[in-house]
C-alpha atoms as a PDB file:
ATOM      1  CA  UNK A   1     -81.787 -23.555 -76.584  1.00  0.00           C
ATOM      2  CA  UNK A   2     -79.352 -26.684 -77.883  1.00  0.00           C
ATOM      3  CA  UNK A   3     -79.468 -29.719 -75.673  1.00  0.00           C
ATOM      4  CA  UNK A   4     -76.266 -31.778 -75.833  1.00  0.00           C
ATOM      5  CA  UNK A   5     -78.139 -34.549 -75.643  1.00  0.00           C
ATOM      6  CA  UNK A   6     -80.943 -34.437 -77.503  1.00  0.00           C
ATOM      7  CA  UNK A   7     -81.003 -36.757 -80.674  1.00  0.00           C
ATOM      8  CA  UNK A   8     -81.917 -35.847 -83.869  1.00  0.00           C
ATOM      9  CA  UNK A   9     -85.277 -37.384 -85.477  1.00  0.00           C
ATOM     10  CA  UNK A  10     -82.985 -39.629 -87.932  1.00  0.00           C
ATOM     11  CA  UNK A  11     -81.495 -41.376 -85.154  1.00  0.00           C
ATOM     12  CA  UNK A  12     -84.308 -42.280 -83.254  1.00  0.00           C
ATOM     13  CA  UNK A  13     -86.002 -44.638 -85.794  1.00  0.00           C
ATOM     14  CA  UNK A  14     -87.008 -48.043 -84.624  1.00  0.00           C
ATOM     15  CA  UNK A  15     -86.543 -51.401 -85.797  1.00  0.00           C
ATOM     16  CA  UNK A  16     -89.361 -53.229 -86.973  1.00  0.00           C
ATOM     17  CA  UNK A  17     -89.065 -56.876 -85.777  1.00  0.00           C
ATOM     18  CA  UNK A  18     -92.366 -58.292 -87.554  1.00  0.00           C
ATOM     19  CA  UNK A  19     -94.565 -57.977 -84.130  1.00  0.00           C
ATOM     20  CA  UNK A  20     -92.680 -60.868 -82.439  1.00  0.00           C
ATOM     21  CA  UNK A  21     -91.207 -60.698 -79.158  1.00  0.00           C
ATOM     22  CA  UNK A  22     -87.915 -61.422 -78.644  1.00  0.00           C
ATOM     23  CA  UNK A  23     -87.321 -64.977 -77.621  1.00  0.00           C
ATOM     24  CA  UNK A  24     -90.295 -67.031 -77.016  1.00  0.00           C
ATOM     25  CA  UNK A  25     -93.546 -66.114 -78.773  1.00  0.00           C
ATOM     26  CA  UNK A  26     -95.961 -65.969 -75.586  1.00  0.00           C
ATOM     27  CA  UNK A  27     -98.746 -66.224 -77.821  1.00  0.00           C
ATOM     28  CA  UNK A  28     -98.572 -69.620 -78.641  1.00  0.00           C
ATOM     29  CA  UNK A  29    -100.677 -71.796 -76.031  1.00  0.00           C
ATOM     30  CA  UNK A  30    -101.803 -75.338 -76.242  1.00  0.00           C
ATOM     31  CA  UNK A  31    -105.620 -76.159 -74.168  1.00  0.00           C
ATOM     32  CA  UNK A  32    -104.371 -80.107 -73.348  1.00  0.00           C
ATOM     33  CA  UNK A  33    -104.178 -79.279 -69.857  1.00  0.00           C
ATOM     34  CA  UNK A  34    -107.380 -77.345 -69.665  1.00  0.00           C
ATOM     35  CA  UNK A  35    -109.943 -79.648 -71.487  1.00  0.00           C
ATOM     36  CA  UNK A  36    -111.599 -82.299 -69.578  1.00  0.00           C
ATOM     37  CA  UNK A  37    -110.924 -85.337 -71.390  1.00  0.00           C
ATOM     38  CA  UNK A  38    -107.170 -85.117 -71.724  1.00  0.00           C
ATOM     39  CA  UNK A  39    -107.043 -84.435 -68.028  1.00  0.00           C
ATOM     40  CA  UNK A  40    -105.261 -87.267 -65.740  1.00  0.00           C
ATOM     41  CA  UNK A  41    -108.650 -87.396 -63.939  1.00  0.00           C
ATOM     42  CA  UNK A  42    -107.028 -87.348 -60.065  1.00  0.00           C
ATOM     43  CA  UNK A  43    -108.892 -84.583 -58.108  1.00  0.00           C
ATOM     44  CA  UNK A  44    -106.705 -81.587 -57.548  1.00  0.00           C
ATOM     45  CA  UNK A  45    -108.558 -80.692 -54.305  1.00  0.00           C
ATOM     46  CA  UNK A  46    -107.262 -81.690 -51.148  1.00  0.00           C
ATOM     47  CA  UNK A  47    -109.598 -81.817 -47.917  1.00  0.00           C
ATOM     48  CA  UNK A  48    -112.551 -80.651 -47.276  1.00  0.00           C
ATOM     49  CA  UNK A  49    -114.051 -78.331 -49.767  1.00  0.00           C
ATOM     50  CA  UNK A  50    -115.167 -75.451 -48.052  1.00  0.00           C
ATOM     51  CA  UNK A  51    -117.866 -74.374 -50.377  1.00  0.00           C
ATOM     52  CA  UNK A  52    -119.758 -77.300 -48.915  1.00  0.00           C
ATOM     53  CA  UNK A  53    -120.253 -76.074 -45.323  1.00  0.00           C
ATOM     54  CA  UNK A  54    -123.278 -75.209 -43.835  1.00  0.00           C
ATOM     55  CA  UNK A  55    -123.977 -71.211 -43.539  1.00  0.00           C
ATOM     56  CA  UNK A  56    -125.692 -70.027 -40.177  1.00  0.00           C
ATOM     57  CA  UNK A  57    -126.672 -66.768 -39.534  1.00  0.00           C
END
């Protein structure tokens, strides 16, 4: 049976881009914003924090 569509194995060869993505590499990542001592040091939380309450059963 002979698909009109089908492609031959020639055609279907890929390009190799290095292992990038394109566009932005989404590997890269800085930690400034996650380590302690480069944080601005203002409390994120706002009211009370609900882990605090009393549990009563």
């Amino acid at each position: 049976m002979h698909l009109a569509n089908a492609t031959s194995p020639e055609k279907t060869m890929l390009n190799d881009n290095g292992g990038r993505r394109l566009g932005g590499d989404r590997r890269i990542y800085t930690y400034n914003g996650h380590i302690p001592e480069r944080r601005s040091g203002k409390d994120r939380r706002c009211g009370l924090d609900r882990r605090k309450k009393l549990r009563v059963s």
